[in-house]
Protein backbone atom coordinates (compact mmCIF):
# COMPACT_ATOMS: atom_id res chain seq x y z
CA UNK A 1 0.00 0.00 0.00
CA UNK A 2 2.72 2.40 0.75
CA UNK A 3 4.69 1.43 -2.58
CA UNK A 4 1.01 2.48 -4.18
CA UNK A 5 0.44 6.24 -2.08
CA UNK A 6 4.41 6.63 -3.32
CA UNK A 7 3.33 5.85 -7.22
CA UNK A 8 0.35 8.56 -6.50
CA UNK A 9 2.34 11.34 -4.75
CA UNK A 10 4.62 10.89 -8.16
CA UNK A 11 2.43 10.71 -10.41
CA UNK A 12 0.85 13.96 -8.96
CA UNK A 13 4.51 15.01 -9.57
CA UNK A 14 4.17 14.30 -13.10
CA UNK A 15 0.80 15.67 -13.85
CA UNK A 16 1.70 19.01 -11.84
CA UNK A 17 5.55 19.19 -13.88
CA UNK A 18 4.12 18.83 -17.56
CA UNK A 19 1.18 21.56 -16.89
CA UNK A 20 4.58 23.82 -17.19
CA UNK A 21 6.13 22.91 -19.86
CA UNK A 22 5.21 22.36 -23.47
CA UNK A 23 3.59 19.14 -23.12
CA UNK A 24 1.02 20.55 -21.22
CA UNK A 25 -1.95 17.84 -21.71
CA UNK A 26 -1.64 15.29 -19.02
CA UNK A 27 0.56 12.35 -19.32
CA UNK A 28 -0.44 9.65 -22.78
CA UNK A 29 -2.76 12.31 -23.81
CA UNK A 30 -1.80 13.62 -27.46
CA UNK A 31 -2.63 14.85 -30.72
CA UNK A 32 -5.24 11.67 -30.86
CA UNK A 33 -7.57 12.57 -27.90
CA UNK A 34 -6.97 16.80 -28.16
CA UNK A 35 -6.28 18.36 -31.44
CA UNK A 36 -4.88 21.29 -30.02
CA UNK A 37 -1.85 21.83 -27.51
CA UNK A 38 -0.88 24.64 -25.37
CA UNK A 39 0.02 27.34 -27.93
CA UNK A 40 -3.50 26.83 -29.70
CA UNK A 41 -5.42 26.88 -26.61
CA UNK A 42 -3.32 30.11 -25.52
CA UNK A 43 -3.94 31.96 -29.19
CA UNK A 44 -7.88 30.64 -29.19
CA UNK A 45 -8.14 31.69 -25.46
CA UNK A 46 -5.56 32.82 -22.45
CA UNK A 47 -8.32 32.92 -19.87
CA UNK A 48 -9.40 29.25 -21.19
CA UNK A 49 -5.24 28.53 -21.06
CA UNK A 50 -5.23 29.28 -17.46
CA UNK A 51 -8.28 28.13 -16.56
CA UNK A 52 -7.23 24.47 -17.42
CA UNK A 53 -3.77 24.93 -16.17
CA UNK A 54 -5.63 25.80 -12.65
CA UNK A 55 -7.08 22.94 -13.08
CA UNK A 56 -4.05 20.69 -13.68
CA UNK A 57 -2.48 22.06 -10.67
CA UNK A 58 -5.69 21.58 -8.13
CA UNK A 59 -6.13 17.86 -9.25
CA UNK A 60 -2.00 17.24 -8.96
CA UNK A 61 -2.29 18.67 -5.38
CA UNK A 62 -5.61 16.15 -4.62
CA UNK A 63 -4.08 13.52 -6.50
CA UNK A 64 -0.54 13.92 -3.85
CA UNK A 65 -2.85 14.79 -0.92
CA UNK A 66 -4.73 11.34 -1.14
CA UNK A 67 -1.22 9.43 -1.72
CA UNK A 68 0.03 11.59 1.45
CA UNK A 69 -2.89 10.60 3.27
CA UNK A 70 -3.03 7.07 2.44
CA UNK A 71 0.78 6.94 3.12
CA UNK A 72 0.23 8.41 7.24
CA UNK A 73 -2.63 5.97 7.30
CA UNK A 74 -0.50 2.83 6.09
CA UNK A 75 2.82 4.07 7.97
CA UNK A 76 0.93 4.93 11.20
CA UNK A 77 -2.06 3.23 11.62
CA UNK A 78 -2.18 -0.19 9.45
CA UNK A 79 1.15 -0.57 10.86
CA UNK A 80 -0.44 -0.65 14.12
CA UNK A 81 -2.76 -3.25 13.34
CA UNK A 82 -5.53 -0.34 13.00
CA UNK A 83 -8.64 -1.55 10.99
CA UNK A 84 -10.04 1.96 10.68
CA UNK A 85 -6.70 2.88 9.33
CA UNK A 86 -6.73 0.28 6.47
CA UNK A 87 -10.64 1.00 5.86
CA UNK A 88 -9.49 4.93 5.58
CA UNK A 89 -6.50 4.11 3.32
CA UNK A 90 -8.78 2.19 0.98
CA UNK A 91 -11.80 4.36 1.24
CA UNK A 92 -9.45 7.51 -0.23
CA UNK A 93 -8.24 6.19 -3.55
CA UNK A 94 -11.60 4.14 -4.30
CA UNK A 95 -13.51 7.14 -3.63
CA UNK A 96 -11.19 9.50 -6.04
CA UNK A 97 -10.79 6.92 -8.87
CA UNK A 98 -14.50 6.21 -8.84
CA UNK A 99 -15.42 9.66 -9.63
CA UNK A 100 -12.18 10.58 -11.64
CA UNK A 101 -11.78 7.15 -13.65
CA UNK A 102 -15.68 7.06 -15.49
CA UNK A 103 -14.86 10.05 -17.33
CA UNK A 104 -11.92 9.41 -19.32
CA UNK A 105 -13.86 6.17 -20.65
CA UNK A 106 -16.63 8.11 -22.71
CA UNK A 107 -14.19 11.13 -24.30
CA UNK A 108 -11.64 7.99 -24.95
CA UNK A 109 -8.78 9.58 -22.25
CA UNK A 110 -8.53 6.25 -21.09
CA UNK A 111 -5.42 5.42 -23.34
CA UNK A 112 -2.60 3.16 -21.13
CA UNK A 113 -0.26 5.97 -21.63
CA UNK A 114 -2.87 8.49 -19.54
CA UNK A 115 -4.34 5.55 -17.00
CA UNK A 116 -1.31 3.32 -17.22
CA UNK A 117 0.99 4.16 -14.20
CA UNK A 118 -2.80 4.58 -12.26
CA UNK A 119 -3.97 1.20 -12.97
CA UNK A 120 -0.28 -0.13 -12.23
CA UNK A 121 -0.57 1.58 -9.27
CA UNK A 122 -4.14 0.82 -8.46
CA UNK A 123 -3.31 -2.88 -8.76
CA UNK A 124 0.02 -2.85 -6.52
CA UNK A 125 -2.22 -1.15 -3.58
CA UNK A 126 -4.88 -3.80 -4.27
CA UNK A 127 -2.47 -6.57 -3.99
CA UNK A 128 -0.99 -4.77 -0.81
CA UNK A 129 -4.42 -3.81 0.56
CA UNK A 130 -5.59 -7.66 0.77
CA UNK A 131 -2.26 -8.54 2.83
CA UNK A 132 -2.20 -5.82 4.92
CA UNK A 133 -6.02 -6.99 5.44
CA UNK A 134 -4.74 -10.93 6.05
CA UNK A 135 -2.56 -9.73 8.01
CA UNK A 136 -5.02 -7.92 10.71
CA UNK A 137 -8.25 -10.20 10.52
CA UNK A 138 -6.23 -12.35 13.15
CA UNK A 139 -4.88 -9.00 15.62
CA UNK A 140 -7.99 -6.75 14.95
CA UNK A 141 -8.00 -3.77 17.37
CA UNK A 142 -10.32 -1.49 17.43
């Protein structure tokens, strides 16, 4: 799990890095899913421009502050042997990439270059969620 709230914190990294440089788009996301790049969205509209790099930057600081989260959760309360720490550590991520992952599906964003390192991490804490879990069924504390 804590391998998985690293691979979120930098891919938050990553998302917040390219909104300042030419790349722009998010990671995997190209000429194929947008037409345009940051110099055509600038000369069409600078208010739009900084209006979606805003957004870039907001959802790379919720996208670090769940990994941070789940990362004091794991480090100091799963550790413990702390059900409500492993429920809260779950609960985070499931709740963000249940209302984050439906949308790239429709507007095809859901390319493994975009959702790759995200499912890669997504299955590492799943595999590290169900040990951690094995591991406290037998020494649940409350």
């Amino acid at each position: 799990m804590m391998f998985a709230a690293i691979g979120f914190i930098g891919y938050a990294v990553i998302f917040f890095v390219r909104n300042f440089t030419d790349s722009f788009l998010e990671l995997g996301i190209g000429q194929s899913e947008v037409d345009v790049g940051k110099d055509q969205i600038t000369q069409l509209s600078p208010s739009l421009y900084h209006y979606i790099s805003h957004l870039h930057i907001a959802v790379s600081g919720f996208i670090a502050a769940t990994g941070l989260a789940v990362a004091f959760l794991v480090w100091f309360g799963v550790r413990r042997g702390y059900m409500w720490a492993w429920v809260g550590a779950v609960a985070a991520p499931v709740l963000a990439l249940a209302v984050a992952l439906p949308a790239h599906y429709p507007n095809d964003f859901d390319t493994i270059g975009h959702l790759g390192l995200i499912y890669l991490a997504t299955l590492i804490f799943v595999v590290g969620a169900l040990m951690s879990l094995r591991a406290l069924m037998p020494q649940q504390r409350t």
